[in-house]
Protein backbone atom coordinates (compact mmCIF):
# COMPACT_ATOMS: atom_id res chain seq x y z
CA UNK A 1 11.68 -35.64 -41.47
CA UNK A 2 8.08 -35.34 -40.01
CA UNK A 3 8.21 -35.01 -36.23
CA UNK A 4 5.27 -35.93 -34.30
CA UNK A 5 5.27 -34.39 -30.95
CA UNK A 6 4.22 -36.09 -28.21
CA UNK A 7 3.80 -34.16 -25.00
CA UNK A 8 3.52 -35.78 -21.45
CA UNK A 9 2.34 -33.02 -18.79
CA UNK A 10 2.17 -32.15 -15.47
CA UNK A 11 0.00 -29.17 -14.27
CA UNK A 12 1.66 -28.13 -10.67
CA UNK A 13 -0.66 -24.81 -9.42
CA UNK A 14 2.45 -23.80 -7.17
CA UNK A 15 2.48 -20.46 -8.67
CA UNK A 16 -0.82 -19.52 -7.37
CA UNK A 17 -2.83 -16.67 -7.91
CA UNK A 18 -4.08 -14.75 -5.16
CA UNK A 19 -6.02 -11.36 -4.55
CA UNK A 20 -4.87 -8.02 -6.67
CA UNK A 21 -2.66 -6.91 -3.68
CA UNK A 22 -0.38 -10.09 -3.72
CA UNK A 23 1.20 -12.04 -6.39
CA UNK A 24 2.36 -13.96 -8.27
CA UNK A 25 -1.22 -14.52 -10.79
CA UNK A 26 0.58 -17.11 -12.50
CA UNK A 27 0.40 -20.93 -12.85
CA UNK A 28 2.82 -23.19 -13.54
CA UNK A 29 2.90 -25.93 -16.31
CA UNK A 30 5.94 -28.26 -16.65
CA UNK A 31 5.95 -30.87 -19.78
CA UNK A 32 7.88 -33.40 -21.70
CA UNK A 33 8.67 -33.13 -25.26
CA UNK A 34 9.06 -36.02 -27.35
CA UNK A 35 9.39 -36.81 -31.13
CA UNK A 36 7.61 -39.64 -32.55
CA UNK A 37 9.41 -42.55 -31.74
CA UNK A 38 8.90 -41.37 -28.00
CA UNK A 39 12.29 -39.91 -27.82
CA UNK A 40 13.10 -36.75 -25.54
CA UNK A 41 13.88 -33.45 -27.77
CA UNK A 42 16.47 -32.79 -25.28
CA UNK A 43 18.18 -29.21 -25.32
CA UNK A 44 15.88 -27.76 -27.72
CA UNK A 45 14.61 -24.45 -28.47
CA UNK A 46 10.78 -25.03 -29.11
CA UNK A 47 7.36 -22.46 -29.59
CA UNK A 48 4.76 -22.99 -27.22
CA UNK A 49 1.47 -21.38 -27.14
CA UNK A 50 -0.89 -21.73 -24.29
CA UNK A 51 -4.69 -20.49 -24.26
CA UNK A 52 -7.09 -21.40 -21.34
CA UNK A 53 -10.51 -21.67 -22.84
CA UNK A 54 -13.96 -21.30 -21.28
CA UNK A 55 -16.79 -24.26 -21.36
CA UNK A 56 -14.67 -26.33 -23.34
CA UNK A 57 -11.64 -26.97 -25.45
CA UNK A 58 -13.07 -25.10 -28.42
CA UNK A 59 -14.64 -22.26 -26.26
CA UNK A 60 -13.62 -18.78 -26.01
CA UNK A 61 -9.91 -18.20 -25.22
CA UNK A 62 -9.78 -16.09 -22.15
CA UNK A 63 -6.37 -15.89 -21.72
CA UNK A 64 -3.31 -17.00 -24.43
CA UNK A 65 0.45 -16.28 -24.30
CA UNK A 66 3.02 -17.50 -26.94
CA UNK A 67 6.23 -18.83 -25.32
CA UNK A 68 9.60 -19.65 -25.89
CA UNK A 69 11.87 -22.38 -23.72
CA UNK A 70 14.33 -24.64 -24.35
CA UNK A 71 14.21 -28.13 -22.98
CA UNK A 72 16.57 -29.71 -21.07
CA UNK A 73 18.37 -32.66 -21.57
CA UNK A 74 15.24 -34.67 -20.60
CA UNK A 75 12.90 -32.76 -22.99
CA UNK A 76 11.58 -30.97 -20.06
CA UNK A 77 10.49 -27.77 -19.69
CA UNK A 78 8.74 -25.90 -17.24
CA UNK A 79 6.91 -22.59 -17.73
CA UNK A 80 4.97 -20.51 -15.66
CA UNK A 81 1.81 -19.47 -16.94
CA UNK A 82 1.31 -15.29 -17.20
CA UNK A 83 4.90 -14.77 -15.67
CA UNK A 84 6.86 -11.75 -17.60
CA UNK A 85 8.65 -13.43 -20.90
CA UNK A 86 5.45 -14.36 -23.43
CA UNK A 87 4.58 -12.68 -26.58
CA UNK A 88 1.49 -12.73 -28.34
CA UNK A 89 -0.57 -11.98 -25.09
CA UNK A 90 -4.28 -11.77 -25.27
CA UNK A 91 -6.69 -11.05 -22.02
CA UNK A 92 -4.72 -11.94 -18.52
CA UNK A 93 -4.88 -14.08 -15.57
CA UNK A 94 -6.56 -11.76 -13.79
CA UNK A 95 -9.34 -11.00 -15.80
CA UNK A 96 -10.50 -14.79 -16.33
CA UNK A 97 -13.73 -15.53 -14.88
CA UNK A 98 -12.47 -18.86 -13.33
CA UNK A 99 -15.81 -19.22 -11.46
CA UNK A 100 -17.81 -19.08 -13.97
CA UNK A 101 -17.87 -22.76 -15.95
CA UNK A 102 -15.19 -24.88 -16.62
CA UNK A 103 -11.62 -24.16 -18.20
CA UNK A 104 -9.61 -26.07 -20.38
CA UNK A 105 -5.99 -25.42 -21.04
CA UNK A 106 -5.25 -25.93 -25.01
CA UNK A 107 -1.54 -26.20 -25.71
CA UNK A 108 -0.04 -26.09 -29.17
CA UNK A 109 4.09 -26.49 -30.66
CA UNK A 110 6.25 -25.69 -32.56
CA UNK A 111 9.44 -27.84 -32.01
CA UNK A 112 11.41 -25.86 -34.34
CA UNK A 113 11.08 -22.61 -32.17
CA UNK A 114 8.61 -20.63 -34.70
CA UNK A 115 5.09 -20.47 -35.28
CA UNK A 116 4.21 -23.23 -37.04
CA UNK A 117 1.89 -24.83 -34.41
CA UNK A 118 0.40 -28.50 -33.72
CA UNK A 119 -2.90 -28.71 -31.41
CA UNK A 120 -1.34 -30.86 -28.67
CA UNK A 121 -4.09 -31.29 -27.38
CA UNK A 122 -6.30 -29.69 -23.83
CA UNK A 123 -7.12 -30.46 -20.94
CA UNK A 124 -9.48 -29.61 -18.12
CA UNK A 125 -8.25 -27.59 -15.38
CA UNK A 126 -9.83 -29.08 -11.81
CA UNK A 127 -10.23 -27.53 -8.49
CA UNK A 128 -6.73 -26.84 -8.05
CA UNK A 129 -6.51 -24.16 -10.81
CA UNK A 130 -9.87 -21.87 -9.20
CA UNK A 131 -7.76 -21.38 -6.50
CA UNK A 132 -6.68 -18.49 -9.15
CA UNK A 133 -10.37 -16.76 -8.12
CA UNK A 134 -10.47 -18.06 -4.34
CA UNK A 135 -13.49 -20.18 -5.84
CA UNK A 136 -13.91 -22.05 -2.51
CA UNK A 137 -13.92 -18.91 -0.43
CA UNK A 138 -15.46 -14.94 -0.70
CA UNK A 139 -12.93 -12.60 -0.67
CA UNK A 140 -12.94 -9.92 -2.98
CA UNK A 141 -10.86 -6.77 -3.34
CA UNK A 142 -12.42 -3.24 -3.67
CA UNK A 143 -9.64 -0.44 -3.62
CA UNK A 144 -7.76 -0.78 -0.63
CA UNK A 145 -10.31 -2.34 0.78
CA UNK A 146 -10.86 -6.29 1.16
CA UNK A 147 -14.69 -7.50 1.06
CA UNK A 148 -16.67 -10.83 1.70
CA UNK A 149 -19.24 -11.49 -0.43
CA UNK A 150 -20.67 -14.40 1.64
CA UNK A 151 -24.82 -14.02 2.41
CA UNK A 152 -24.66 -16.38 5.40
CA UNK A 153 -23.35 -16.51 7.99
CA UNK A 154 -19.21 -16.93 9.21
CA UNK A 155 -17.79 -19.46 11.56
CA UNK A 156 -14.45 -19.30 13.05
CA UNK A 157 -13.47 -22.13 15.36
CA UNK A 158 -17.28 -23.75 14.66
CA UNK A 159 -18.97 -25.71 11.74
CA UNK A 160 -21.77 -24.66 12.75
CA UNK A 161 -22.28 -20.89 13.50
CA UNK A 162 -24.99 -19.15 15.36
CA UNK A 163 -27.86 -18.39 12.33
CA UNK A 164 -28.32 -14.93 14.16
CA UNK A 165 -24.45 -14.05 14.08
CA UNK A 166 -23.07 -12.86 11.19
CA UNK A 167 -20.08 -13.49 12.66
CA UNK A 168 -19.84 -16.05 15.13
CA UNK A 169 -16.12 -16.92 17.10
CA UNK A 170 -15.63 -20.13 19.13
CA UNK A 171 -12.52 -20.55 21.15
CA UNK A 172 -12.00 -21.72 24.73
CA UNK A 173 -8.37 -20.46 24.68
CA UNK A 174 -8.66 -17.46 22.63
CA UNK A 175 -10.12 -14.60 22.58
CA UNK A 176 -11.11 -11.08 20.56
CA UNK A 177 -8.92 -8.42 20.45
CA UNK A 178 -10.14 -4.78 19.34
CA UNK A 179 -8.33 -1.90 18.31
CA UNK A 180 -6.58 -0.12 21.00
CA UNK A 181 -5.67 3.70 21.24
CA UNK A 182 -4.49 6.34 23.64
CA UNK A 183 -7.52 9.16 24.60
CA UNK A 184 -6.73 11.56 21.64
CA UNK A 185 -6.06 9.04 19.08
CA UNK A 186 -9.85 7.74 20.34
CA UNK A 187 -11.55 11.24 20.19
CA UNK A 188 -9.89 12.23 16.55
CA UNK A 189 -11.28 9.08 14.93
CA UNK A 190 -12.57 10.27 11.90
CA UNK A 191 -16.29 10.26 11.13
CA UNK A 192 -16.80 6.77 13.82
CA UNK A 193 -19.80 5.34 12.98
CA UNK A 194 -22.46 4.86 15.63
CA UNK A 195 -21.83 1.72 17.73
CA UNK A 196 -18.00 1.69 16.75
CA UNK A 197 -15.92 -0.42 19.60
CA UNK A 198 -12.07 0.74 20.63
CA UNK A 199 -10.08 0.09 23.87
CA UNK A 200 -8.19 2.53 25.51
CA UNK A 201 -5.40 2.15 26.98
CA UNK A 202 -4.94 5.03 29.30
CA UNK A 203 -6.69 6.22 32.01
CA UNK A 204 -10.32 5.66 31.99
CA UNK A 205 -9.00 2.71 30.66
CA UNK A 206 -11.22 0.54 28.94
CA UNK A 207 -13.83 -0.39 26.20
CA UNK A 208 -15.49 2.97 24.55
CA UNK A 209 -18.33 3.01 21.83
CA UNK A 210 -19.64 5.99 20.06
CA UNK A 211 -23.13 6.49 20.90
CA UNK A 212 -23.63 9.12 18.58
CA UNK A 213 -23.48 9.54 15.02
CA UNK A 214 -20.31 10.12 13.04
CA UNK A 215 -20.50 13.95 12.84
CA UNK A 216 -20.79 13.99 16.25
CA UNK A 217 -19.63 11.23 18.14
CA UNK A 218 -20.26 10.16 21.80
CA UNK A 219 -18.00 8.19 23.50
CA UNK A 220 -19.24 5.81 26.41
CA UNK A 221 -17.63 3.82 28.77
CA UNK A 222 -18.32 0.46 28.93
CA UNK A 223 -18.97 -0.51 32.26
CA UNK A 224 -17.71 2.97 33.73
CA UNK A 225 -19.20 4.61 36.94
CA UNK A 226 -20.70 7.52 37.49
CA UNK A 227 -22.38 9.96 34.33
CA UNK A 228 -20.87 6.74 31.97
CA UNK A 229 -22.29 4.01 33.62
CA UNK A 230 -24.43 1.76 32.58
CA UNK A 231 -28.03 1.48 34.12
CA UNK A 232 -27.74 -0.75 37.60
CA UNK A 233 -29.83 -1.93 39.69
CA UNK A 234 -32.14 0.16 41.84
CA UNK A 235 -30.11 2.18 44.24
CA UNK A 236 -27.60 5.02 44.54
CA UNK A 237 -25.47 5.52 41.91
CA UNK A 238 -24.11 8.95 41.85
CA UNK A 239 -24.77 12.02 44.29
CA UNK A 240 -23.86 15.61 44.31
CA UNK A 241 -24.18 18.42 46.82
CA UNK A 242 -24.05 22.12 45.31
CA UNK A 243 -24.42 25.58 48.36
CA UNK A 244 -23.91 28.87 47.37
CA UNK A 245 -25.53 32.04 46.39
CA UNK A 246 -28.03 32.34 43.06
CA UNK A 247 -30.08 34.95 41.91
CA UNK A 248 -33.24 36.40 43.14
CA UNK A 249 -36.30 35.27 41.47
CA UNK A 250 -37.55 37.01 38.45
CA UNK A 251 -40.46 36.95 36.26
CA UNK A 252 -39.31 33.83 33.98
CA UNK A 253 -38.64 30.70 35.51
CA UNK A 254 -34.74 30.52 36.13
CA UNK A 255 -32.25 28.75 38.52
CA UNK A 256 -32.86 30.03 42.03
CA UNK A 257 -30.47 27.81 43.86
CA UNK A 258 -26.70 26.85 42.50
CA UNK A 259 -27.84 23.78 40.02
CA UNK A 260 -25.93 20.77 39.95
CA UNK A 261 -24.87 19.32 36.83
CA UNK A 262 -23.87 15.99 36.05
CA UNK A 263 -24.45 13.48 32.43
CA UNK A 264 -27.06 11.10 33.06
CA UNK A 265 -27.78 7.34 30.65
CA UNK A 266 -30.75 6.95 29.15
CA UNK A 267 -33.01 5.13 31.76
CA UNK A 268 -31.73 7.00 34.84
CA UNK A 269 -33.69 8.68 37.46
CA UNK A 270 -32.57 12.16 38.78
CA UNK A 271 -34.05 12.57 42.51
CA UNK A 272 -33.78 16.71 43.38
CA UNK A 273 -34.32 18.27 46.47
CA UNK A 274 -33.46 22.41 47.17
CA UNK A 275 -34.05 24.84 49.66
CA UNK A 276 -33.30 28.62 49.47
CA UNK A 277 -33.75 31.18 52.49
CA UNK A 278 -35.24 34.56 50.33
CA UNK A 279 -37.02 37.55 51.80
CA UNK A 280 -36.81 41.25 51.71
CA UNK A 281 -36.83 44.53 53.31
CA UNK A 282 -40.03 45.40 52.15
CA UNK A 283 -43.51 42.56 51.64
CA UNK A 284 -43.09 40.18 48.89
CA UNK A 285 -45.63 37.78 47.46
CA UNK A 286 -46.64 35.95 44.09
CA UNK A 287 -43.27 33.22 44.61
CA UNK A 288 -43.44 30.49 42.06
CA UNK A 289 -41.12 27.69 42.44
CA UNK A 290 -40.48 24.16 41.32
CA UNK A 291 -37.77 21.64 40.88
CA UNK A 292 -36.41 22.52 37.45
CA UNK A 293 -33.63 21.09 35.07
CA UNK A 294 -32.44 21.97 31.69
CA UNK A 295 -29.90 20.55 29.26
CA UNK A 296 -26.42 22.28 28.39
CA UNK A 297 -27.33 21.93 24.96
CA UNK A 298 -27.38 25.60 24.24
CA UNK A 299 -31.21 27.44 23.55
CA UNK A 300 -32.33 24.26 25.39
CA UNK A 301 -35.53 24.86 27.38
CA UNK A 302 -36.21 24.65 31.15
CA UNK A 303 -37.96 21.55 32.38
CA UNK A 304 -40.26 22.49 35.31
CA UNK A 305 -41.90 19.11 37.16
CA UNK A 306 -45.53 19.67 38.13
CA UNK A 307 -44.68 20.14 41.58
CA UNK A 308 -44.35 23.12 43.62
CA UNK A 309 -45.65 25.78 45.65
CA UNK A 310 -46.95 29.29 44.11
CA UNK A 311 -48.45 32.38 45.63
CA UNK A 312 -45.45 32.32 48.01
CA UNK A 313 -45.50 35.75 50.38
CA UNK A 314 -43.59 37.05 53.04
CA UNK A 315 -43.70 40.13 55.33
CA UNK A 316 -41.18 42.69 55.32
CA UNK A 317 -37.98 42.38 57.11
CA UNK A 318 -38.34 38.57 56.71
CA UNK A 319 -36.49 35.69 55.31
CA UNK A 320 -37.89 32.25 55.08
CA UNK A 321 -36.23 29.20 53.89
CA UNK A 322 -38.77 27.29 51.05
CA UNK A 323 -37.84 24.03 50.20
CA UNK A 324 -38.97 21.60 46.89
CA UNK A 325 -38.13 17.97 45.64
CA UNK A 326 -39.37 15.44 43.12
CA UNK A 327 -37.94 12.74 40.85
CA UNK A 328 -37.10 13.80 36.64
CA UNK A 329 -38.13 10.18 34.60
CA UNK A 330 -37.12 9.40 30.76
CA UNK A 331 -34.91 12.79 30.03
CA UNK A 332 -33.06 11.37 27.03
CA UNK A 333 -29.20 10.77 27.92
CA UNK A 334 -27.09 13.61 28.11
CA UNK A 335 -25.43 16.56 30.93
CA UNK A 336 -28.23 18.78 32.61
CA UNK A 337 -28.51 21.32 35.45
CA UNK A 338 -30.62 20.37 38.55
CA UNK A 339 -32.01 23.01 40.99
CA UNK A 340 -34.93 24.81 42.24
CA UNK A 341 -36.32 27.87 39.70
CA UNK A 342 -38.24 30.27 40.86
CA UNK A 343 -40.83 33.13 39.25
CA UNK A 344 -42.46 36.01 40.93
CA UNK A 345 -44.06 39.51 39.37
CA UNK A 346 -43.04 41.12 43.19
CA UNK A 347 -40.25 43.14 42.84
CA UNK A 348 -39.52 42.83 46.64
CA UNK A 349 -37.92 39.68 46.67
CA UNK A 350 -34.45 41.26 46.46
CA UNK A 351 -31.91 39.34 48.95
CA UNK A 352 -29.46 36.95 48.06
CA UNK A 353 -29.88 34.11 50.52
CA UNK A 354 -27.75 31.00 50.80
CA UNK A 355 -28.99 28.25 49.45
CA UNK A 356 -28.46 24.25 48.31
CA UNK A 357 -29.22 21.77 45.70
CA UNK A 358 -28.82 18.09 46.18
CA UNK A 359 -29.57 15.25 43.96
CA UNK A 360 -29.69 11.35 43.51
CA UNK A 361 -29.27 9.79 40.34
CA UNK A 362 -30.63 6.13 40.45
């Protein structure tokens, strides 16, 4: 007897496929098998072989898997498409280029379970099935890594985001939540890129970004006062107060009061004043000195304003207190000393006199 197979599907994509880290990449396919009268080949064992096809129904097979089921007392069967079970497998689900043109599922029969096959027939699979690529949306996988390949820009809780965000979020009952890490875990971030955000969550508690570059981060505090904060408005922000002995001028400019040092932000304003009683048992003269600062950055250089008083002299037996001040402008961000240096080619100036350094950072 000829049979003459007549197949009524149903495509149901409820096996969907899904980026490299999840699974399953399957599809399913469920189907009716009938003879030619149109009557159910129920309890069967039957041969099916499956191909999805680029372009069209003729086009290049880029996936095909042969199959057996048997049917059920219905005629139907159900198979899912790249599961574990085929034979005869050539490319895989993974590898199709479902963006790229249409596809067309071919299936072909053999109700006598061997590999005699009839061309059932193809169809076209629709926008369900390029769910397999995430068609309608960007992600990609690379390594552990997940990637967007979108070019504009990405809206969540708006149709319409910003053109200058690339990402722009819209909630009025939500908002962003950043990473957030204890002190150490912050400062043995590996390699941070420059402007990378974190909150920590001890004390100073808050939002840091590295300022610096990733082989050598700085961390600032958002909103912090003091060396972190961020430039205010005119006025005081930070003062210090530093007494004590220093020593006696020399011939290269150096620290002749006890400096103060404190970490300024780019845009700050360091105000200095310092005074230092110095004299000497025997007549000194030739006293240079100026309001000075210099970085901690070791071999860093001293950084005299153009204010001061030179030719400085005093009689023997004498001490007189000298006094200088001015403001330091645009010194790039970073921790300096602040005090008055002094320079002299007299050897006479030989007492250690008390002395202080104050300054206003603004």
């Amino acid at each position: 007897m000829k049979w003459l197979l007549i197949l009524t599907f149903l495509l149901c994509f409820l096996g969907k496929i899904s980026l490299k880290a999840q699974a399953p990449e399957q599809m399913n396919y469920q189907a009716v098998a009938r003879n030619a009268a149109g009557i159910a080949l129920s309890n069967q064992n039957i041969t099916l072989r499956l191909s999805v096809r680029h372009d069209s129904p003729s086009g290049n097979a880029e996936y095909s898997e042969t199959r057996s089921v048997t049917t059920n007392n219905l005629g139907l069967f159900t198979v899912a498409i790249g599961s574990n079970g085929a034979t005869d497998v050539s490319g895989s689900m993974n590898a199709a280029n479902w963006e790229n043109g249409p596809k067309f599922l071919k299936v072909e029969i053999d109700p006598s379970g061997g590999n005699a096959f009839t061309d059932m027939g193809s169809s076209q699979l629709l926008s369900v099935p390029y769910s397999l690529s995430s068609a309608d949306n960007q992600w990609k996988t690379n390594g552990n890594s997940i990637i967007n390949k979108n070019s504009g820009n990405v809206g969540i809780g708006t149709n319409a985001p910003d053109a200058s965000a690339l990402l722009d979020l819209s909630s009025e009952s939500k908002g962003l939540l950043v990473p957030r890490m204890n002190a150490q875990q912050r400062t043995t971030l590996s390699q941070p890129a420059t402007g990378l955000l974190v909150y920590q969550t001890e004390a100073p508690e808050g939002f840091y970004y590295n300022k610096g570059s990733a082989g050598s981060p700085n961390w600032i505090l958002l909103g912090g006062t003091g060396p972190q904060g961020p430039q205010g408005s005119p006025g005081v922000i930070q003062s210090a107060y530093e007494a004590g002995t220093a020593p006696y001028p020399s011939s290269t400019m150096a620290f002749i009061t006890k400096p103060v040092r404190l970490t300024i932000q780019e845009g700050q304003s360091v105000f200095v004043i310092a005074s230092r009683a110095l004299g000497g048992y025997f007549a000194a003269n030739e006293l240079g000195i100026k309001p000075i600062a210099q970085s901690t950055i070791p071999g860093s250089p001293i950084i005299e304003l153009g204010l001061g008083m030179f030719g400085l002299q005093v009689p023997a037996n004498t001490r007189i207190i000298h006094s200088v001040n001015g403001v330091f402008k645009n010194l790039p961000a970073g921790t300096y000393d602040f005090g008055m240096g002094g320079v002299t080619s007299s050897p006479n100036w030989i007492n250690c006199e008390w002395g202080y350094t104050s300054v206003l950072v603004y």
